[in-house]
N, C-alpha and C. Protein backbone atom coordinates (compact mmCIF):
# COMPACT_ATOMS: atom_id res chain seq x y z
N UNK A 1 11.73 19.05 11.48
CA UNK A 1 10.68 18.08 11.80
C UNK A 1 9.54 18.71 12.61
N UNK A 2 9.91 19.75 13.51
CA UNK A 2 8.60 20.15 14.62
C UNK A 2 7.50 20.77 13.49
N UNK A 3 7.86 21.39 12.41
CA UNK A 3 7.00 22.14 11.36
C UNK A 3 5.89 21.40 11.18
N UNK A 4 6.43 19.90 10.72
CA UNK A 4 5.50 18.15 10.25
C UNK A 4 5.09 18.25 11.35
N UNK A 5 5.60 17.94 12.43
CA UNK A 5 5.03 17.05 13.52
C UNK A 5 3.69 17.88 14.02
N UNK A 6 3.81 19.84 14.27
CA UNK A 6 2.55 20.26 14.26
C UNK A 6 1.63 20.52 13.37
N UNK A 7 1.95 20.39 11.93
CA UNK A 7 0.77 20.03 10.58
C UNK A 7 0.40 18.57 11.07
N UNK A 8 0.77 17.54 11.23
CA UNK A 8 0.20 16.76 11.84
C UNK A 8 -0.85 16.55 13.24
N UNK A 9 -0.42 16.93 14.13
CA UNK A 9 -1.12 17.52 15.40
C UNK A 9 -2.48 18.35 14.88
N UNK A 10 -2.29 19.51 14.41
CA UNK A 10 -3.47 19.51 13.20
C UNK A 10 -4.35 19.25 13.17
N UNK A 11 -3.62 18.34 12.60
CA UNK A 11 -4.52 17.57 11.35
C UNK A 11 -5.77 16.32 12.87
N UNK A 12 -4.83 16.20 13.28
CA UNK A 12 -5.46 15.24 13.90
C UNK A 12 -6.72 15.50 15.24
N UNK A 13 -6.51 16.95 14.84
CA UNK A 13 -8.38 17.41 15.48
C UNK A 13 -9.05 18.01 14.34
N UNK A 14 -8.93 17.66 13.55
CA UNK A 14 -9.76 17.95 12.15
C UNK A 14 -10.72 17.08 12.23
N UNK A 15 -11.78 17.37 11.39
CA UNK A 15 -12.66 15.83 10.58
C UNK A 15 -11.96 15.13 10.01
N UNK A 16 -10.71 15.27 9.20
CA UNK A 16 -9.59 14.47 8.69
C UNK A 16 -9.58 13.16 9.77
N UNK A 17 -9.80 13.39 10.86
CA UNK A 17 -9.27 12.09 11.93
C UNK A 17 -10.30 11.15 11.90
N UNK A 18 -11.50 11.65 11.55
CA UNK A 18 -12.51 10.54 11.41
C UNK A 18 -12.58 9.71 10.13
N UNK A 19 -12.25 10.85 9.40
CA UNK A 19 -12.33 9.55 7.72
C UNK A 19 -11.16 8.89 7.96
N UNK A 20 -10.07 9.39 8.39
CA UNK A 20 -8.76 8.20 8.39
C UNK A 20 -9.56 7.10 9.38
N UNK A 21 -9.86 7.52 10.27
CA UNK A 21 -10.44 5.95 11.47
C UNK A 21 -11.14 5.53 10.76
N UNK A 22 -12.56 5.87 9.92
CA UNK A 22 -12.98 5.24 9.26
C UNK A 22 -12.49 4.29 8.02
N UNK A 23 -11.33 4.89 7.32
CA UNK A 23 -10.67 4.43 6.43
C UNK A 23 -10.15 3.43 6.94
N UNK A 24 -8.35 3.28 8.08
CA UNK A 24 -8.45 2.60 8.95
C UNK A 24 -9.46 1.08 9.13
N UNK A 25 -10.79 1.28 9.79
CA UNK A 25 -11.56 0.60 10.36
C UNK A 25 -12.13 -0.70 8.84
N UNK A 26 -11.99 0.41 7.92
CA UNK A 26 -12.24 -0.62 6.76
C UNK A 26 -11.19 -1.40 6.13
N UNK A 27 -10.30 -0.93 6.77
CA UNK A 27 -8.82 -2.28 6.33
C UNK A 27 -8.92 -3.57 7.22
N UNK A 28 -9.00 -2.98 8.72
CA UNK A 28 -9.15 -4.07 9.68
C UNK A 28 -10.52 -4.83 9.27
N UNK A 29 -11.55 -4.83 8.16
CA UNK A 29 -12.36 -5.92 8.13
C UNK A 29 -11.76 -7.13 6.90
N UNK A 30 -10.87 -7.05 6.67
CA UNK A 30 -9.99 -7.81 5.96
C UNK A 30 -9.80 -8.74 6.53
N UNK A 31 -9.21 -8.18 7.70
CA UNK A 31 -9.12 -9.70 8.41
C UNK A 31 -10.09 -11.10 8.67
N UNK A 32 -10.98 -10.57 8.41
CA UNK A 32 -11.89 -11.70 8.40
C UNK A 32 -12.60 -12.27 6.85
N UNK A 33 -11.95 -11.52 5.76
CA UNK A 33 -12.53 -11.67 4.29
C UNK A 33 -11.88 -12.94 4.32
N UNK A 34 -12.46 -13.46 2.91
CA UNK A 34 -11.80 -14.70 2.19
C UNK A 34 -10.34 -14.23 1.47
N UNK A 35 -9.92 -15.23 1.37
CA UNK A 35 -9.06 -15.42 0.62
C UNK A 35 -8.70 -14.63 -0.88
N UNK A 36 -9.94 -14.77 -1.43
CA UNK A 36 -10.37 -14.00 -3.29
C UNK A 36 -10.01 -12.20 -2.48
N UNK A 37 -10.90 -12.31 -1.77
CA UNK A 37 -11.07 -11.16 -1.21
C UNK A 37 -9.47 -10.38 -1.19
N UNK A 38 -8.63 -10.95 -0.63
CA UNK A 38 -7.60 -10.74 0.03
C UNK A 38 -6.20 -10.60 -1.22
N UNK A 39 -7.03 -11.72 -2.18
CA UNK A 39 -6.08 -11.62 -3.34
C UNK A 39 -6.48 -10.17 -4.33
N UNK A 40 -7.91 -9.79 -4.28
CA UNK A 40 -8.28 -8.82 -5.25
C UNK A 40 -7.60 -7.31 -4.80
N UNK A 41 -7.57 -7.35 -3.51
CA UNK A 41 -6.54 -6.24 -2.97
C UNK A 41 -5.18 -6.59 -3.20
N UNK A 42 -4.76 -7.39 -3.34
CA UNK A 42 -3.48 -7.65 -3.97
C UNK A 42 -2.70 -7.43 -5.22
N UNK A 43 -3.96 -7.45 -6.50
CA UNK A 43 -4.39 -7.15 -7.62
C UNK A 43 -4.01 -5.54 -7.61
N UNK A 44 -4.92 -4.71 -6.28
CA UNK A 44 -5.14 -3.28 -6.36
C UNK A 44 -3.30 -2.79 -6.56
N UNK A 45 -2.74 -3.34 -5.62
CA UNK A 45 -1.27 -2.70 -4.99
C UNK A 45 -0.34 -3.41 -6.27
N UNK A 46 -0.80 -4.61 -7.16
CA UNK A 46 0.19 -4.66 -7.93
C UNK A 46 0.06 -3.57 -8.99
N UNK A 47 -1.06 -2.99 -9.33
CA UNK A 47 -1.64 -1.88 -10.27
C UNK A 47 -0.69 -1.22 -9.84
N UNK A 48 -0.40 -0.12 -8.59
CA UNK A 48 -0.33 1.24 -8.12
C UNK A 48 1.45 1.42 -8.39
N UNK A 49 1.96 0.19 -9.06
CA UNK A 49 3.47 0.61 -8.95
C UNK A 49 3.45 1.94 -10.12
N UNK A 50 4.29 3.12 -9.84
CA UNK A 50 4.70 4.29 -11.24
C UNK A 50 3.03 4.45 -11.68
N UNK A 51 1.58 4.48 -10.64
CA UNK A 51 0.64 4.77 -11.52
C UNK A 51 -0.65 5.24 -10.71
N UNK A 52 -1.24 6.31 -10.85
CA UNK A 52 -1.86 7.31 -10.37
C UNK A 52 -3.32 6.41 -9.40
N UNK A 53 -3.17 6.46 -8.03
CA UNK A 53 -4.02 5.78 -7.66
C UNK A 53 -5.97 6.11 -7.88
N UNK A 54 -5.81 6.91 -8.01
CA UNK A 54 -7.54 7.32 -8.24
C UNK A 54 -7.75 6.23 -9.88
N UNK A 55 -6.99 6.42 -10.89
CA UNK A 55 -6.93 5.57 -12.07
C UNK A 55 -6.79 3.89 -11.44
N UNK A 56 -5.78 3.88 -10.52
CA UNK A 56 -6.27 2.26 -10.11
C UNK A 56 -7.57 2.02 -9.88
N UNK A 57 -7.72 2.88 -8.47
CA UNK A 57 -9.13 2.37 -7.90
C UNK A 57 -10.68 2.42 -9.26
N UNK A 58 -9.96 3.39 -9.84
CA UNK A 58 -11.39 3.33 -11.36
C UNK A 58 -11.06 2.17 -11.38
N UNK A 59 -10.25 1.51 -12.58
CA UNK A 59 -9.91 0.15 -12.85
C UNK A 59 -10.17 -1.22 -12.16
N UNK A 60 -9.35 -0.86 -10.81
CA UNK A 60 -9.77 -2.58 -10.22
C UNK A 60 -11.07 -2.32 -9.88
N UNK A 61 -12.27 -1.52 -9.30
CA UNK A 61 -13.32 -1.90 -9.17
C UNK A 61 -13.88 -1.83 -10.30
N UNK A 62 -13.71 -1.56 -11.88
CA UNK A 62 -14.55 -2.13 -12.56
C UNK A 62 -14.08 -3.83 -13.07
N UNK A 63 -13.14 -4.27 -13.01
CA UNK A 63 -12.54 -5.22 -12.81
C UNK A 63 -12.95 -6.31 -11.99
N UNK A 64 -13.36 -5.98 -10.82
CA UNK A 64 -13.97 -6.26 -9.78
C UNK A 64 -13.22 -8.14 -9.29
N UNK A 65 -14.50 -9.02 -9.91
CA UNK A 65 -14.47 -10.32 -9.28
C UNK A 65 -13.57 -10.88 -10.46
N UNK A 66 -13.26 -10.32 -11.84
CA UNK A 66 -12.92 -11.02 -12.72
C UNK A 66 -11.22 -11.03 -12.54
N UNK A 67 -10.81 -10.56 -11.89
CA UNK A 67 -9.44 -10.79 -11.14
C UNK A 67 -9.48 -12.51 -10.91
N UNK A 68 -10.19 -12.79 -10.29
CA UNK A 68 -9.87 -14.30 -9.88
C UNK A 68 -9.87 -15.50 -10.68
N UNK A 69 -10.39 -15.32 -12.04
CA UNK A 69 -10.55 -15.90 -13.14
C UNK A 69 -10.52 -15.67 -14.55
N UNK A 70 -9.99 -13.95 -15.09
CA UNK A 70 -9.93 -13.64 -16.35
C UNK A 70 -8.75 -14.00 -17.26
N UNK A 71 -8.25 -14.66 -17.95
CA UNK A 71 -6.52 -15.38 -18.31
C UNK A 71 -5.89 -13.81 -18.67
N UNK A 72 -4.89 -14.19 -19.15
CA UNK A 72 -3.57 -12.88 -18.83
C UNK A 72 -4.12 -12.09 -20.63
N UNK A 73 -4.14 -12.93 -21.53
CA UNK A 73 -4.77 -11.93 -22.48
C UNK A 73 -6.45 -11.49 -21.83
N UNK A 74 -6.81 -12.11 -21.66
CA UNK A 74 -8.46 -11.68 -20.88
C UNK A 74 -8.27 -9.98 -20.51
N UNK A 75 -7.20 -10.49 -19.04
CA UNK A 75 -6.81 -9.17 -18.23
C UNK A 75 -6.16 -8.77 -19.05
N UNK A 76 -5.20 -7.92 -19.87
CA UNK A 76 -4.28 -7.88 -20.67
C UNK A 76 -5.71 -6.41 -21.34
N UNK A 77 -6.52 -7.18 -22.19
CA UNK A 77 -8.02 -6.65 -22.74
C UNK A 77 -7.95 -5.50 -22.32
N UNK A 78 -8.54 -6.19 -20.83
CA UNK A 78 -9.50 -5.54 -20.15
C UNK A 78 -8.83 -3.77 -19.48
N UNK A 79 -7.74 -4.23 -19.20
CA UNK A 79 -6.57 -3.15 -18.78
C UNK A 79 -6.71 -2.05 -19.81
N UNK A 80 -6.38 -2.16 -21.09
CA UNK A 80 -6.78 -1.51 -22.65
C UNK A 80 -7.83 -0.87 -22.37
N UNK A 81 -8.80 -1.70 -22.10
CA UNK A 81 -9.86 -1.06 -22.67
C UNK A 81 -10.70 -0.12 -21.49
N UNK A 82 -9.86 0.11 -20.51
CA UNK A 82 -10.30 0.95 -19.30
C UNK A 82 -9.09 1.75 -19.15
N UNK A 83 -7.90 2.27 -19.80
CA UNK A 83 -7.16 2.98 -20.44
C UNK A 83 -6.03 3.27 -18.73
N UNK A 84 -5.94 1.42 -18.39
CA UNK A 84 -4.52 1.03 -17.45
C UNK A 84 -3.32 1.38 -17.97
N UNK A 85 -2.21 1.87 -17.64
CA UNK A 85 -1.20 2.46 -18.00
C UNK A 85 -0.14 0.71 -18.38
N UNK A 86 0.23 -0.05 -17.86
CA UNK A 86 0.42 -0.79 -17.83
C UNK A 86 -0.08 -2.38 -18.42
N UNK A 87 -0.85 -2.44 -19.40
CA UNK A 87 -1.68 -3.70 -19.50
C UNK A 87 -0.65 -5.14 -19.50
N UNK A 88 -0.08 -5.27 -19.84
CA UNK A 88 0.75 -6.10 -20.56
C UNK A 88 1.51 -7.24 -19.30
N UNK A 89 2.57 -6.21 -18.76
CA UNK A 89 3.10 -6.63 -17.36
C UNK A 89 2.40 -7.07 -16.49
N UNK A 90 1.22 -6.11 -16.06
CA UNK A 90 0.77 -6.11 -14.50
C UNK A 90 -0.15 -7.67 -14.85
N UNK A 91 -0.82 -7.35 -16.17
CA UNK A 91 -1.75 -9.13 -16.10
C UNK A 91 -0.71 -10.26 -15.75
N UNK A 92 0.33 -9.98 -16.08
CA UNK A 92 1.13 -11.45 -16.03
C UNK A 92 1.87 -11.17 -14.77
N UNK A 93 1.82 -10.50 -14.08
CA UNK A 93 2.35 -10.42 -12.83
C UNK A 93 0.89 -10.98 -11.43
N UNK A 94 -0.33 -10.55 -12.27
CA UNK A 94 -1.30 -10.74 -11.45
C UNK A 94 -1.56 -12.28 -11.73
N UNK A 95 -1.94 -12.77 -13.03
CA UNK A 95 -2.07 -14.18 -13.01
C UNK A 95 -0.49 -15.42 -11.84
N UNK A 96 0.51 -14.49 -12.23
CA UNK A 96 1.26 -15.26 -11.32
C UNK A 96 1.06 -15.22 -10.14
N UNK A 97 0.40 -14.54 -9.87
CA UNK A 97 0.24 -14.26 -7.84
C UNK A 97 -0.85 -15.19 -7.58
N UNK A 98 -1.84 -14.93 -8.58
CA UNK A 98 -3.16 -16.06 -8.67
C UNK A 98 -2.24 -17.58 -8.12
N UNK A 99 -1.66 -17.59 -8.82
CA UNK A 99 -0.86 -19.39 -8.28
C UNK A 99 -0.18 -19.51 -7.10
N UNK A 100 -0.29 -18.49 -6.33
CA UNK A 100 0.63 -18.38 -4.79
C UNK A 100 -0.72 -18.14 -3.38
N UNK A 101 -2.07 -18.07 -4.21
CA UNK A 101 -3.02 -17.50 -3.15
C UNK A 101 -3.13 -18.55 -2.42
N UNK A 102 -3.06 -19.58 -2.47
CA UNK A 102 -3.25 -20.68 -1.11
C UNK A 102 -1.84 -20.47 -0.32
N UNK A 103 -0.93 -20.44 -0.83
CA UNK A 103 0.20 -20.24 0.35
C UNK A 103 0.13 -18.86 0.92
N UNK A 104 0.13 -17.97 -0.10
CA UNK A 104 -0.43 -16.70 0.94
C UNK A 104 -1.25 -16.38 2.33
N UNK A 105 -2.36 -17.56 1.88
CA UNK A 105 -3.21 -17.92 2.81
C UNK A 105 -2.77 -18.36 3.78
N UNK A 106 -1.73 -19.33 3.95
CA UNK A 106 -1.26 -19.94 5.07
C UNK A 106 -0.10 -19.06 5.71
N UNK A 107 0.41 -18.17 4.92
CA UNK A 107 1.28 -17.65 5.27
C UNK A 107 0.67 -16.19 6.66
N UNK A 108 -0.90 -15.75 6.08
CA UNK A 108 -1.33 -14.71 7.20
C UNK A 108 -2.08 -15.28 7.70
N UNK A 109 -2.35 -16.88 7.73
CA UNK A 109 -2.72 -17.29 9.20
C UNK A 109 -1.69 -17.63 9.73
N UNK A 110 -0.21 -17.69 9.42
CA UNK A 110 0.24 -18.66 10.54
C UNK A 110 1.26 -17.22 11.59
N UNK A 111 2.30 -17.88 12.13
CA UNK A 111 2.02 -16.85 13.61
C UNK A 111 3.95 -16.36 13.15
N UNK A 112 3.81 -16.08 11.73
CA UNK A 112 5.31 -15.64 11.18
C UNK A 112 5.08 -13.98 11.69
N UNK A 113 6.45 -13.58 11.85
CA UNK A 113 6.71 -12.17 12.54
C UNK A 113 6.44 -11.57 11.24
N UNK A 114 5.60 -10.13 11.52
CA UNK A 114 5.20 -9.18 10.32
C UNK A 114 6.64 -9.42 9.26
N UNK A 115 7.91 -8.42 9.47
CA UNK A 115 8.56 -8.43 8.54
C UNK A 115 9.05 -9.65 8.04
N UNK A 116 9.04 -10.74 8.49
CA UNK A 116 9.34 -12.08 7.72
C UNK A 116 8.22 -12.28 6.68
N UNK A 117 7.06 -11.54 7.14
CA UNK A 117 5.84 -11.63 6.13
C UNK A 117 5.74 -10.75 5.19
N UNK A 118 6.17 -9.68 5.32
CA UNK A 118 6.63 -8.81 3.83
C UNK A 118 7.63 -9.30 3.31
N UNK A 119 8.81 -9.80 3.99
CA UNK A 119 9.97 -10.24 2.84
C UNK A 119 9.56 -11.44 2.13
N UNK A 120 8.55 -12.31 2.95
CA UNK A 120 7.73 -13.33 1.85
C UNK A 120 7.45 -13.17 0.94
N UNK A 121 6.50 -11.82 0.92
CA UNK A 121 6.00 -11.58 0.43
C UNK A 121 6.66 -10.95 -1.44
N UNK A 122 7.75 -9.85 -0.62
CA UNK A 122 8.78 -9.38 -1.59
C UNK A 122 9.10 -10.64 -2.49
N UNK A 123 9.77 -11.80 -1.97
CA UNK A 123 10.30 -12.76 -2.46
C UNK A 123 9.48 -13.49 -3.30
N UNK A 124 8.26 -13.88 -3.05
CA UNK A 124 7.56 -14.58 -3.89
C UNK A 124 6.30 -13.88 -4.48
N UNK A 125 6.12 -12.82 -4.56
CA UNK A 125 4.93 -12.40 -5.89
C UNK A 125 5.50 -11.16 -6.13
N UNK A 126 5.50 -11.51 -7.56
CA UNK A 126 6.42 -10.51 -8.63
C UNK A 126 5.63 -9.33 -8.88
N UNK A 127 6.41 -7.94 -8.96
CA UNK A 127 5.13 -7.03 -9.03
C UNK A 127 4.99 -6.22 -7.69
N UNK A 128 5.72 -6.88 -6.46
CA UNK A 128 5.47 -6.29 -5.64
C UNK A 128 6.72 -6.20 -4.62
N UNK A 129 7.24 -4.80 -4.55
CA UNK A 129 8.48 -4.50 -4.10
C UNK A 129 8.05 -3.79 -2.39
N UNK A 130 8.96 -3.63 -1.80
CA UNK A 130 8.97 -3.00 -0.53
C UNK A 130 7.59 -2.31 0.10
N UNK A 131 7.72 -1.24 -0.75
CA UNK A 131 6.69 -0.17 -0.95
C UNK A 131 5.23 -1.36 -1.05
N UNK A 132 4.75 -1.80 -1.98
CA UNK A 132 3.79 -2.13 -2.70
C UNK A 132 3.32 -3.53 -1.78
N UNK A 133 4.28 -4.36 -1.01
CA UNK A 133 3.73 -4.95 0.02
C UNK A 133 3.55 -4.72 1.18
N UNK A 134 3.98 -3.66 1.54
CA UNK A 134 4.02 -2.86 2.38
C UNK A 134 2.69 -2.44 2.36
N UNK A 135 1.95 -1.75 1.27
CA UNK A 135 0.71 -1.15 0.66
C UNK A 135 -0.85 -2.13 0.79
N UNK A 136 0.19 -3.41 0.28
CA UNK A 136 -1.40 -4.53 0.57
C UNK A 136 -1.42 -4.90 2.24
N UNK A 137 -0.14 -4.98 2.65
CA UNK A 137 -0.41 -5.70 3.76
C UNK A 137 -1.12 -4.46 5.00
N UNK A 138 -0.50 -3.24 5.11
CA UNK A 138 -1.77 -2.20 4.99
C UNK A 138 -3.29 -2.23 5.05
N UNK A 139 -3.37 -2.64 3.56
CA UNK A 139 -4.76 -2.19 3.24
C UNK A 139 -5.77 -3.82 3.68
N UNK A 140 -4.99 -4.47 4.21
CA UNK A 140 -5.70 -5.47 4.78
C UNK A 140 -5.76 -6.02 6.01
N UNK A 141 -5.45 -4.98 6.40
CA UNK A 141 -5.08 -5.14 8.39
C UNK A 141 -4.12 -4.85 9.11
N UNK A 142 -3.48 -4.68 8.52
CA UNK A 142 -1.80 -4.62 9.28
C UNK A 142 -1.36 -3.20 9.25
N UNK A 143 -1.07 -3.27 10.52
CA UNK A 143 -0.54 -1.26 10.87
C UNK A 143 0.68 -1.13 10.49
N UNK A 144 1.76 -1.85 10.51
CA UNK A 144 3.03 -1.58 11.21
C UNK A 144 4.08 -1.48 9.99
N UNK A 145 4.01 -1.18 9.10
CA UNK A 145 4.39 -0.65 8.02
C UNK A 145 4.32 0.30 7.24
N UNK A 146 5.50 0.94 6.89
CA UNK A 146 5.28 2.52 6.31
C UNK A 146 5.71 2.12 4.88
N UNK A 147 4.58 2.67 4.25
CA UNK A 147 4.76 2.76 2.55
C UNK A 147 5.36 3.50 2.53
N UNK A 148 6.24 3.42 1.51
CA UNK A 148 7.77 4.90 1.27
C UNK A 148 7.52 5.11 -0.53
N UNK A 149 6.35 5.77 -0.53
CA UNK A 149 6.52 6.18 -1.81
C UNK A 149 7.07 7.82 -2.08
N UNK A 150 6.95 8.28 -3.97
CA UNK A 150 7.47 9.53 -3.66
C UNK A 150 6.94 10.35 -2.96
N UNK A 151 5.19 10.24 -2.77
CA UNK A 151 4.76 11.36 -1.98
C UNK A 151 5.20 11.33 -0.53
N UNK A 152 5.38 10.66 -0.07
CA UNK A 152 6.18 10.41 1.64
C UNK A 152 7.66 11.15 1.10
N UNK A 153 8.53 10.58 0.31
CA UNK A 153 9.74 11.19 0.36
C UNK A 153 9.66 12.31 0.04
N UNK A 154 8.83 12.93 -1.17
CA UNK A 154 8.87 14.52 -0.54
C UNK A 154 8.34 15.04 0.74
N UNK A 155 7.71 14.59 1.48
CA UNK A 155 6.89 15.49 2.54
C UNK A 155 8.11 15.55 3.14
N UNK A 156 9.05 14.47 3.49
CA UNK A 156 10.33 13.88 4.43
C UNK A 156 11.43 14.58 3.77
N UNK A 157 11.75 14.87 2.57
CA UNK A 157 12.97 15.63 1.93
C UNK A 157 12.17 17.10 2.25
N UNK A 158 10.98 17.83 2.31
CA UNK A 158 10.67 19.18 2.41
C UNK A 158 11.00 19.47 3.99
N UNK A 159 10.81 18.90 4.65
CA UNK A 159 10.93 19.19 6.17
C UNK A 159 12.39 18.74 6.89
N UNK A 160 13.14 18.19 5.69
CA UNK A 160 14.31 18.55 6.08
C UNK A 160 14.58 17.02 6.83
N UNK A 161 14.14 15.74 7.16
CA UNK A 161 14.28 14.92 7.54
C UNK A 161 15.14 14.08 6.89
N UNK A 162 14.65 13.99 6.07
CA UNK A 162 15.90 12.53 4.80
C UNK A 162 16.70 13.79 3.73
N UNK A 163 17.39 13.23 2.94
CA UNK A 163 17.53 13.53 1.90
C UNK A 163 17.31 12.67 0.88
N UNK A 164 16.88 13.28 -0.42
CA UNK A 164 16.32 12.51 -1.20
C UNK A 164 17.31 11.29 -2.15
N UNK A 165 16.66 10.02 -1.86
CA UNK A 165 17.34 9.29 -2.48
C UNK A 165 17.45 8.76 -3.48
N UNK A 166 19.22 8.46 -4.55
CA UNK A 166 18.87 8.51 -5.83
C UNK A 166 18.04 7.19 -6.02
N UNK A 167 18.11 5.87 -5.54
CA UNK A 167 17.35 5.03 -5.91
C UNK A 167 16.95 4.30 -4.37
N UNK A 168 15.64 3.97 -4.49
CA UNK A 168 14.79 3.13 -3.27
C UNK A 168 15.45 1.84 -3.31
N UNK A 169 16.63 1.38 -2.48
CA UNK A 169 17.10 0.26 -2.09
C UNK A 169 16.51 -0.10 -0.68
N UNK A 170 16.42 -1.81 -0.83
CA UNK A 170 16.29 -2.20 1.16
C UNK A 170 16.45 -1.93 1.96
N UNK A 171 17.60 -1.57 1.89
CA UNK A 171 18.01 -0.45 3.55
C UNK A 171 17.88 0.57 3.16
N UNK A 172 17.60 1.50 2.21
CA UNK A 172 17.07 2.68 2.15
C UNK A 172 15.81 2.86 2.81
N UNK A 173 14.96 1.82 1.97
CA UNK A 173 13.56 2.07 2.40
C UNK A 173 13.15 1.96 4.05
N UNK A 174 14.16 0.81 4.38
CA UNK A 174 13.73 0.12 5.59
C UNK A 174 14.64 1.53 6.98
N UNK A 175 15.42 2.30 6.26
CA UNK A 175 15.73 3.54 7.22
C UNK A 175 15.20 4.80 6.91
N UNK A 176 14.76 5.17 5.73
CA UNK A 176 13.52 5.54 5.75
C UNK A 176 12.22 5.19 6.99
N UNK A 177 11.58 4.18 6.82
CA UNK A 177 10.75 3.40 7.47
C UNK A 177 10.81 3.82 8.91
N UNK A 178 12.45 3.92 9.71
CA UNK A 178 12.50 3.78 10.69
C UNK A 178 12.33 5.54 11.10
N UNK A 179 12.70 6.60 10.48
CA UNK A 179 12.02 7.64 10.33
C UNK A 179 10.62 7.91 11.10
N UNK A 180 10.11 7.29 9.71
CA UNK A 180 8.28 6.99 9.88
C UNK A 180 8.32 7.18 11.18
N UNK A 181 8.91 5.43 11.56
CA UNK A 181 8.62 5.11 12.65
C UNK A 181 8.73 6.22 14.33
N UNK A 182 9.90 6.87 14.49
CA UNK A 182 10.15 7.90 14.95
C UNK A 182 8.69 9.10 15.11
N UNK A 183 8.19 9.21 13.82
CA UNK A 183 7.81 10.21 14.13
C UNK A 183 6.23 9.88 14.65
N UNK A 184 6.04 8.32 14.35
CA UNK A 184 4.89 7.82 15.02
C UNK A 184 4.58 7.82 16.23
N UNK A 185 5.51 7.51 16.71
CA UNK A 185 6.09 7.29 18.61
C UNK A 185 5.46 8.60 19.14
N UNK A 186 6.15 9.51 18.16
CA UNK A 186 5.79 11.02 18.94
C UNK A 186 4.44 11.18 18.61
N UNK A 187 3.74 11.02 18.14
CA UNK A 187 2.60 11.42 17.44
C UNK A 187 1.73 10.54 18.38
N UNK A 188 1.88 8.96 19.04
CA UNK A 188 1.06 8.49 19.15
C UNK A 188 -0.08 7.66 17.49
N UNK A 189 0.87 7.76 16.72
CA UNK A 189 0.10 7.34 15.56
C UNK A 189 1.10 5.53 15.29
N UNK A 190 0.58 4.62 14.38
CA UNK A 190 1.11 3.65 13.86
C UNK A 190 1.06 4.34 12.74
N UNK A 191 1.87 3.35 11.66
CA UNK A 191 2.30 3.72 10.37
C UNK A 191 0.81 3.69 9.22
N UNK A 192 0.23 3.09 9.51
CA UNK A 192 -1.33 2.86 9.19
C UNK A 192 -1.76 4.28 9.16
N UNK A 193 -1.92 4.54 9.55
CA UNK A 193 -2.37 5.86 10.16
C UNK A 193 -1.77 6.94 9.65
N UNK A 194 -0.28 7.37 10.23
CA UNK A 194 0.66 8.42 9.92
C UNK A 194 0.67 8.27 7.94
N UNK A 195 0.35 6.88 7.83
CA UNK A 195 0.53 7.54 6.29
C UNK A 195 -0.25 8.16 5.53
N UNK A 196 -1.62 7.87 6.37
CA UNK A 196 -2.92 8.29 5.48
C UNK A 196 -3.18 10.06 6.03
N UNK A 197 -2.08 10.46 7.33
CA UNK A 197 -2.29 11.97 7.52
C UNK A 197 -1.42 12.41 6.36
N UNK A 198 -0.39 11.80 6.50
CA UNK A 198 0.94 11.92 5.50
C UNK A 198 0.47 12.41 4.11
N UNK A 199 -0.51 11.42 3.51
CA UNK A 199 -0.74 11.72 2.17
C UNK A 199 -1.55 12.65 1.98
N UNK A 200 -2.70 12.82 2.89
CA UNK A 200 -3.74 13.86 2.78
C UNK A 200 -2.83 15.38 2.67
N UNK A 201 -1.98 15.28 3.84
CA UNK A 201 -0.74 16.55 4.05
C UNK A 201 -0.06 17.12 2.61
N UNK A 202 -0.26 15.93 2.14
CA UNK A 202 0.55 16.29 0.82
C UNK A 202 -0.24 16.56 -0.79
N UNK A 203 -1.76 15.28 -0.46
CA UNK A 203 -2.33 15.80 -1.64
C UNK A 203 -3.83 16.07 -1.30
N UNK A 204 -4.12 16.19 -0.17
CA UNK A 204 -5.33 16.92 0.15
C UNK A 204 -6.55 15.56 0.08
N UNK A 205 -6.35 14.08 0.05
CA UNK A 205 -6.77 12.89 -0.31
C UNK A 205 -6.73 11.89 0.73
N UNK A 206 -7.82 11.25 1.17
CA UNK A 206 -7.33 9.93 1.80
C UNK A 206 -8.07 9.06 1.39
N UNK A 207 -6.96 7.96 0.55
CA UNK A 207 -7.39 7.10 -0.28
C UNK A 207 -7.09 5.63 0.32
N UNK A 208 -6.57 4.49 -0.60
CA UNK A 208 -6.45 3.81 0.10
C UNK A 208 -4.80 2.73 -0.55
């Protein structure tokens, strides 16, 4: 672990530390978006399951506002014809979430403890597992969650921390997670943060 922990240290007097704050700083204005707003990033993270994020972010921003109103063959199209790996599933996973955005809504105003709000989340919009709500709730304000995708589990299986696991179960992820968490403490970083050094560490990128 000390190997990570000083590639991290690093990293974190680099210019790397400013685009993450900046990056960062543009999640926390979420908190004050609408609702559409809040669902179209929702849209983004149901894309990114098994699928190359630079190809999402092409996609949902040409996609843009028509998330909130295109029907499932519409989206279905549109996925095709901007060459989405997925067309088929993810529209009908996204139109179903479309029918949960008012309770969603009530659900991140009201004063429920973070992880009761991801397992909500898990539980009721399809499309989006551990990882992937973990990912929106992230990218819309919320620090305190570590995305555990493969690029995290290799950085964490190379340095000798985890071993790699054959399949991402709940308590896998969620002791995984607590990992993360560990190495945040030391760092002085939240999971917000540590993931976006995390990924850069690994693919030279800080995305979102």
């Amino acid at each position: 672990m000390q190997d990570l922990l000083k590639s991290l240290e690093k990293l974190q007097n680099t210019e790397i530390a400013n685009i993450i704050d900046s990056r960062i700083n543009e999640f926390e204005c979420f908190q004050s978006a609408s609702i559409d707003e809040i669902f179209k990033e929702m849209c983004f993270c149901i894309m990114t399951a098994n699928c190359g994020a630079d190809k999402c972010i092409e996609v949902h921003e040409k996609i843009g506002n028509e998330f909130l109103y295109l029907s499932s063959e519409e989206l279905t199209s549109k996925f095709r014809e901007y060459g989405y790996r997925y067309p088929n599933v993810r529209s009908q996973y996204i139109l179903e979430a479309r029918t949960c955005k008012e309770a969603l809504a009530e659900k991140l105003n009201s004063c429920i403890e973070p992880n009761e709000l991801r397992d909500w989340i898990v539980k009721n919009i399809k499309g989006l597992g551990y990882k992937e709500s973990s990912h929106f709730l992230r990218n819309i304000g919320w620090k305190d969650y570590a995305i555990v995708d493969f690029h995290i589990i290799d950085i964490l299986v190379s340095n000798g921390i985890i071993e790699k696991p054959k399949t991402l179960t709940k308590n896998k992820y969620l002791e995984i997670e607590k990992k993360l968490q560990q190495i945040g403490r030391v760092l002085d970083l939240n999971m917000a943060q540590l993931d976006l050094y995390l990924w850069y560490l690994e693919t030279g990128k800080v995305l979102k």
